[in-house]
N, C-alpha and C. Protein backbone atom coordinates (compact mmCIF):
# COMPACT_ATOMS: atom_id res chain seq x y z
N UNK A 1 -3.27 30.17 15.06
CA UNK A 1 -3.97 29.64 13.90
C UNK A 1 -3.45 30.33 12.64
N UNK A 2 -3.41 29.96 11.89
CA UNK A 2 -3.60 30.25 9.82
C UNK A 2 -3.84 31.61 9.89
N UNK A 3 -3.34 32.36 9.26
CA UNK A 3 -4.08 33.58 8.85
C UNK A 3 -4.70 33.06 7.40
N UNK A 4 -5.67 33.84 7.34
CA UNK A 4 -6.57 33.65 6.09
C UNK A 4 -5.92 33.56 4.29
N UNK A 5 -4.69 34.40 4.76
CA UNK A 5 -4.22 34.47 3.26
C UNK A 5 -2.93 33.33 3.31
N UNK A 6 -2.70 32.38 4.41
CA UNK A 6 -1.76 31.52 4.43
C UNK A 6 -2.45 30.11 4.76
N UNK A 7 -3.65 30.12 4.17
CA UNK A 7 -4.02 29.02 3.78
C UNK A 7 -3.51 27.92 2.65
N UNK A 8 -3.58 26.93 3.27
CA UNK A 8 -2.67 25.65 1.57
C UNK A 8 -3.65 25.20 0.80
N UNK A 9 -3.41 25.14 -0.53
CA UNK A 9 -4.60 24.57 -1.13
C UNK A 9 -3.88 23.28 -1.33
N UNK A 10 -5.18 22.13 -0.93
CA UNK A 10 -4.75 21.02 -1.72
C UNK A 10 -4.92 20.32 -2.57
N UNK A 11 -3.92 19.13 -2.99
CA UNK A 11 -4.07 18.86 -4.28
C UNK A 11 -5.10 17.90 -4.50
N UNK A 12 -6.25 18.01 -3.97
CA UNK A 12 -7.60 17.57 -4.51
C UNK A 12 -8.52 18.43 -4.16
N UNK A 13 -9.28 18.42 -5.16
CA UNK A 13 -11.13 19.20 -5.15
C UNK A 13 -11.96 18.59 -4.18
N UNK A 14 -12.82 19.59 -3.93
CA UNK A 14 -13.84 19.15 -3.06
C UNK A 14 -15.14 19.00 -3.32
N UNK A 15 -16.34 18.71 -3.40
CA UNK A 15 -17.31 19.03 -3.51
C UNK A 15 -17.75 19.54 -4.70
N UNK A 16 -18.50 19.34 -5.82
CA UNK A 16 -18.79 20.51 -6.71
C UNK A 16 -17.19 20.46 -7.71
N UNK A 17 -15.92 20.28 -7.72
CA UNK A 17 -15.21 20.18 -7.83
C UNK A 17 -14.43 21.86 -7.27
N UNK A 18 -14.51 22.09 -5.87
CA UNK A 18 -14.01 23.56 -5.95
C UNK A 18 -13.37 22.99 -4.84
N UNK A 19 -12.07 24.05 -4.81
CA UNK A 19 -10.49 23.83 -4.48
C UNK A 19 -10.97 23.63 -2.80
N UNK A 20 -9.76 22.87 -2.21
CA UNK A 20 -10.02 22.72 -0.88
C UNK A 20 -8.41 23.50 -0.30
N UNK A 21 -8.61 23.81 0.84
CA UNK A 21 -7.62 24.46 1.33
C UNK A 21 -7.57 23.66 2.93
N UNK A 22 -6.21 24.03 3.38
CA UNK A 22 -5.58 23.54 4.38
C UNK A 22 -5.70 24.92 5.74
N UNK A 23 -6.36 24.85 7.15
CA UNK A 23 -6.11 26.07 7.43
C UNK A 23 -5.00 25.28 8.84
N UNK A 24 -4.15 24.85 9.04
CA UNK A 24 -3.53 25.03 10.01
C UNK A 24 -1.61 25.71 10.27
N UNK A 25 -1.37 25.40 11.63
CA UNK A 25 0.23 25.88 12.12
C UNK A 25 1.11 24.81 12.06
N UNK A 26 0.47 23.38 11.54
CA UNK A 26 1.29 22.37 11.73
C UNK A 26 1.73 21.88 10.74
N UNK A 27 2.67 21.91 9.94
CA UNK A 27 3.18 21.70 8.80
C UNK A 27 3.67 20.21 8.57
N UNK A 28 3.79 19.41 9.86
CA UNK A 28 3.92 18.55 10.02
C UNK A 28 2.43 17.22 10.30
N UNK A 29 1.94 17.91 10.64
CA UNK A 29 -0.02 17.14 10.75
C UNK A 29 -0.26 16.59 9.52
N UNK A 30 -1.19 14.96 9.98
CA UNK A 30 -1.66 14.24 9.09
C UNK A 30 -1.84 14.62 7.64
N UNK A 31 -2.70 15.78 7.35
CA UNK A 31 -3.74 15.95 6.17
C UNK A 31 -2.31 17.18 5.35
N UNK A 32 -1.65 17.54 6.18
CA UNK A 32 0.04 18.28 5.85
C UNK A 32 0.51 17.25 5.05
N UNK A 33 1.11 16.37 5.76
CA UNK A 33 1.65 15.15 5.37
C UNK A 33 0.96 14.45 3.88
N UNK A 34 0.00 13.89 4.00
CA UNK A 34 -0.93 13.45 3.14
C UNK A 34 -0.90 14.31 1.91
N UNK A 35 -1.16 15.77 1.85
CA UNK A 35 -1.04 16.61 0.78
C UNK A 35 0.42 16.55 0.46
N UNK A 36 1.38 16.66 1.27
CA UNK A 36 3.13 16.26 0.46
C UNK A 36 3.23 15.00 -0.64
N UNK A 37 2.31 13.87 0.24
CA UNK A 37 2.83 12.77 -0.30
C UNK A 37 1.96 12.96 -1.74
N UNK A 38 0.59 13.16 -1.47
CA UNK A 38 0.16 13.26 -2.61
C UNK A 38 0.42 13.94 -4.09
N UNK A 39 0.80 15.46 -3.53
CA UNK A 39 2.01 16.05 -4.74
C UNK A 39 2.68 16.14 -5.22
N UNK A 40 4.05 14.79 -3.85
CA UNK A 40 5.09 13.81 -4.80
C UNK A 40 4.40 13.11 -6.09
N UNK A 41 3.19 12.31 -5.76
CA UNK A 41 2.79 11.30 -6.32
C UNK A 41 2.30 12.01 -8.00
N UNK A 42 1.29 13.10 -7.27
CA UNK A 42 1.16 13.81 -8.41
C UNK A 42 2.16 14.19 -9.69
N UNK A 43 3.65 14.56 -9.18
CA UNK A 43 4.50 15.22 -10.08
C UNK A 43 5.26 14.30 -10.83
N UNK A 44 5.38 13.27 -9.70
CA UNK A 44 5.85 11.82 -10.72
C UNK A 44 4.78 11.19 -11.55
N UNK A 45 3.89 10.89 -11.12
CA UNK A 45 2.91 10.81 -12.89
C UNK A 45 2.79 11.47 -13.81
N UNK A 46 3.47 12.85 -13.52
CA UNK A 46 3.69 13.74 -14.64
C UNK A 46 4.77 13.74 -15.67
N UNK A 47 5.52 12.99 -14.89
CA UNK A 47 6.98 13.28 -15.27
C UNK A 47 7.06 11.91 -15.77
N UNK A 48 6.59 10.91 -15.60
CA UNK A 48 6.22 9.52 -16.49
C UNK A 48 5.28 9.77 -17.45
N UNK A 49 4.54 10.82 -17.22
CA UNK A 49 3.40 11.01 -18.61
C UNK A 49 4.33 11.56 -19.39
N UNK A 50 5.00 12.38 -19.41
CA UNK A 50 5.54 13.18 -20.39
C UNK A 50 6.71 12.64 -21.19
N UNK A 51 7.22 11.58 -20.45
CA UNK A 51 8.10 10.88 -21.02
C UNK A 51 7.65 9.82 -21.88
N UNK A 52 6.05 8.99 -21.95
CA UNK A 52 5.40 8.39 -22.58
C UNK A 52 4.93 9.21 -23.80
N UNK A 53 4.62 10.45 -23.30
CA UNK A 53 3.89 11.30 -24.58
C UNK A 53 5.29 11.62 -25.95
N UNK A 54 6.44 12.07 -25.34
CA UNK A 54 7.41 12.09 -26.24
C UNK A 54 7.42 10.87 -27.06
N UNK A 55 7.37 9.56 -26.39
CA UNK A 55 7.87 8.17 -27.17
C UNK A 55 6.70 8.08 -28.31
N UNK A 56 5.17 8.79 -27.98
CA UNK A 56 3.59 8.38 -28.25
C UNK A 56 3.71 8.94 -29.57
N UNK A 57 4.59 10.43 -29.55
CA UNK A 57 4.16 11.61 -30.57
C UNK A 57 5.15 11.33 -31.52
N UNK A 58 6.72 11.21 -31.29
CA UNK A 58 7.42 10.02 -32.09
C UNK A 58 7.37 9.19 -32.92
N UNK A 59 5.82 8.35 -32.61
CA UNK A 59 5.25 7.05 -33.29
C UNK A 59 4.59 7.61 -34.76
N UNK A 60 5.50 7.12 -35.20
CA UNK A 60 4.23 7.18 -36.73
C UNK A 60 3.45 6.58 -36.91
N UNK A 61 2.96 5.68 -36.19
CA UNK A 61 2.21 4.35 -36.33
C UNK A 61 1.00 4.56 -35.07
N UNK A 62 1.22 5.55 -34.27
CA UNK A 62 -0.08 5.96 -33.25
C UNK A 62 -1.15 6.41 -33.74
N UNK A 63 -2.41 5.91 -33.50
CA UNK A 63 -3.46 6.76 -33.73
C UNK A 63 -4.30 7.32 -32.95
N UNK A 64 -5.32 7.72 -33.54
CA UNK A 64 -5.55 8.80 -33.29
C UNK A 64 -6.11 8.87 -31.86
N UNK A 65 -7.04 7.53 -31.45
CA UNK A 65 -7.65 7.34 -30.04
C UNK A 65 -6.21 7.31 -29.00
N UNK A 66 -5.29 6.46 -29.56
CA UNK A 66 -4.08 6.96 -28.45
C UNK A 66 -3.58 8.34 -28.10
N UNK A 67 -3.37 9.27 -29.24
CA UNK A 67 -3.35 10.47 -28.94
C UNK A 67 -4.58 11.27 -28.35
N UNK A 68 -5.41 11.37 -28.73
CA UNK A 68 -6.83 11.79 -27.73
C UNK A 68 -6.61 11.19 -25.94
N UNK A 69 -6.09 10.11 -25.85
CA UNK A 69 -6.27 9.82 -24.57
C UNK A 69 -4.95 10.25 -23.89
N UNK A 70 -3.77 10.36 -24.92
CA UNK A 70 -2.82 11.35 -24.54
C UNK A 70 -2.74 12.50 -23.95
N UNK A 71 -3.70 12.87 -24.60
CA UNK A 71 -4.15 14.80 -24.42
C UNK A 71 -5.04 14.89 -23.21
N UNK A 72 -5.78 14.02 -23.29
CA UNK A 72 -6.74 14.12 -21.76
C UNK A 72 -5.82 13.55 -20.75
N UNK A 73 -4.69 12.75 -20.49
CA UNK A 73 -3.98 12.41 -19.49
C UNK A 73 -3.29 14.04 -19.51
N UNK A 74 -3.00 14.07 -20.38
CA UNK A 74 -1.51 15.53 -20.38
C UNK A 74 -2.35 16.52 -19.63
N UNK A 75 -3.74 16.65 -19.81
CA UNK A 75 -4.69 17.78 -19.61
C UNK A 75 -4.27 17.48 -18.37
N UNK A 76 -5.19 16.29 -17.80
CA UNK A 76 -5.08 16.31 -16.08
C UNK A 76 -3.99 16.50 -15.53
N UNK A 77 -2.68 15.97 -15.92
CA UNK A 77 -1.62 16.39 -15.09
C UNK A 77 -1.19 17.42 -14.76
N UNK A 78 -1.50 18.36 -15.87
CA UNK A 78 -1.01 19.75 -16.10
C UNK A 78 -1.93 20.43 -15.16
N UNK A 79 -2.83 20.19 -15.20
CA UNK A 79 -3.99 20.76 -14.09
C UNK A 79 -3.53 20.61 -12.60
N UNK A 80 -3.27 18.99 -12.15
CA UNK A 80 -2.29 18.74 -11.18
C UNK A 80 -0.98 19.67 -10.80
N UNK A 81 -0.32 19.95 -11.68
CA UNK A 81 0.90 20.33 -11.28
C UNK A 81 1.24 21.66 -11.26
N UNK A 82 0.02 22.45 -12.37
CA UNK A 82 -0.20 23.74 -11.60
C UNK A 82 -0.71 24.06 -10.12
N UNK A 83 -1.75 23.15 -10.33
CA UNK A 83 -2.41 22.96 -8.68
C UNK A 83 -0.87 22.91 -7.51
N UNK A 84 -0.08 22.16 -8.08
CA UNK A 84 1.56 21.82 -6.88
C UNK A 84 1.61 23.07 -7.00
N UNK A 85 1.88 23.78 -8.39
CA UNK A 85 2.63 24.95 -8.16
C UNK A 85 2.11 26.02 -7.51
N UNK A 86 0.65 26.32 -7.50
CA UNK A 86 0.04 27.20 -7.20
C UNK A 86 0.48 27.68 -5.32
N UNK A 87 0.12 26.49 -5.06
CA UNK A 87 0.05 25.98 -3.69
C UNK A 87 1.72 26.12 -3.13
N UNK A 88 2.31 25.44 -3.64
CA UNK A 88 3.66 25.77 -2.97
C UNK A 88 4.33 26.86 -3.32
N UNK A 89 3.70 27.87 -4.25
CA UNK A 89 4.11 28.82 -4.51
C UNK A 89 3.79 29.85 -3.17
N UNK A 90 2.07 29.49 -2.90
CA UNK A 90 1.16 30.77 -1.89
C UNK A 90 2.43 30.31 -0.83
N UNK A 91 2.74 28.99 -0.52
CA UNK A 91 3.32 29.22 0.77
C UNK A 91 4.93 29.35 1.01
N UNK A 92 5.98 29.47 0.01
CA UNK A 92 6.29 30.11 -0.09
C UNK A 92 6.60 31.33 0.02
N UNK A 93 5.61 31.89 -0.44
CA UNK A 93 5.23 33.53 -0.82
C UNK A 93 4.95 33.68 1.31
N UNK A 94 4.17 32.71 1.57
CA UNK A 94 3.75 33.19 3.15
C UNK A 94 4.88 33.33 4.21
N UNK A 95 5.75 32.03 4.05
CA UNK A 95 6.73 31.80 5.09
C UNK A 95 7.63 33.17 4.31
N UNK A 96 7.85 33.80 3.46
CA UNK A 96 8.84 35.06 3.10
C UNK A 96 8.41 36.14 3.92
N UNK A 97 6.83 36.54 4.02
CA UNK A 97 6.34 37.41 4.78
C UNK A 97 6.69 36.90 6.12
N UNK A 98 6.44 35.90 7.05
CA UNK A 98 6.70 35.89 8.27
C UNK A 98 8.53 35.93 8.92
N UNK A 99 9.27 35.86 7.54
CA UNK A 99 10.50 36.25 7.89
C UNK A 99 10.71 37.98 8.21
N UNK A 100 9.73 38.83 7.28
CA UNK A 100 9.89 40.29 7.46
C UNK A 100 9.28 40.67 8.67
């Protein structure tokens, strides 16, 4: 089984909105899988947001409700993609320890 500190967090909240974590050895299992695909999905809406926000901020002619809804998309993604990073960082960081 997981040791406690090589748990995955994934990229959705649970409950209350507090982080959910992954505890298994199978890196390959459903809810494994499911969290990959989902953090693809995640990083490419990021990476299409940001390329919209350049064209948005560009505009001299945008106002102001488009930019507000700019900033709350940019918010969430960024939240998202730390969440990727966080997470593939811990495991990372785990599979280095089980090489020593």
């Amino acid at each position: 089984m997981t040791a406690p500190n090589e748990l995955r967090l994934l990229p959705w909240l649970g409950p209350d909105s507090k982080p959910c974590y992954l505890s298994t050895d199978d890196r390959g299992g459903y809810v494994s899988r499911l969290a990959d695909n989902i953090e693809t999905v995640q990083l490419g809406s990021a990476e299409e947001l940001m390329k919209e926000a350049f064209e948005l901020v560009d505009n001299r002619d945008a106002n102001l409700d488009d930019l507000r809804h700019l900033a709350q998309d940019l918010a969430s993604a960024l939240r998202d993609v730390l969440r990727v990073a966080a997470s593939r960082g811990h495991l990372l960081a785990a599979s280095e320890c089980r090489r020593i």
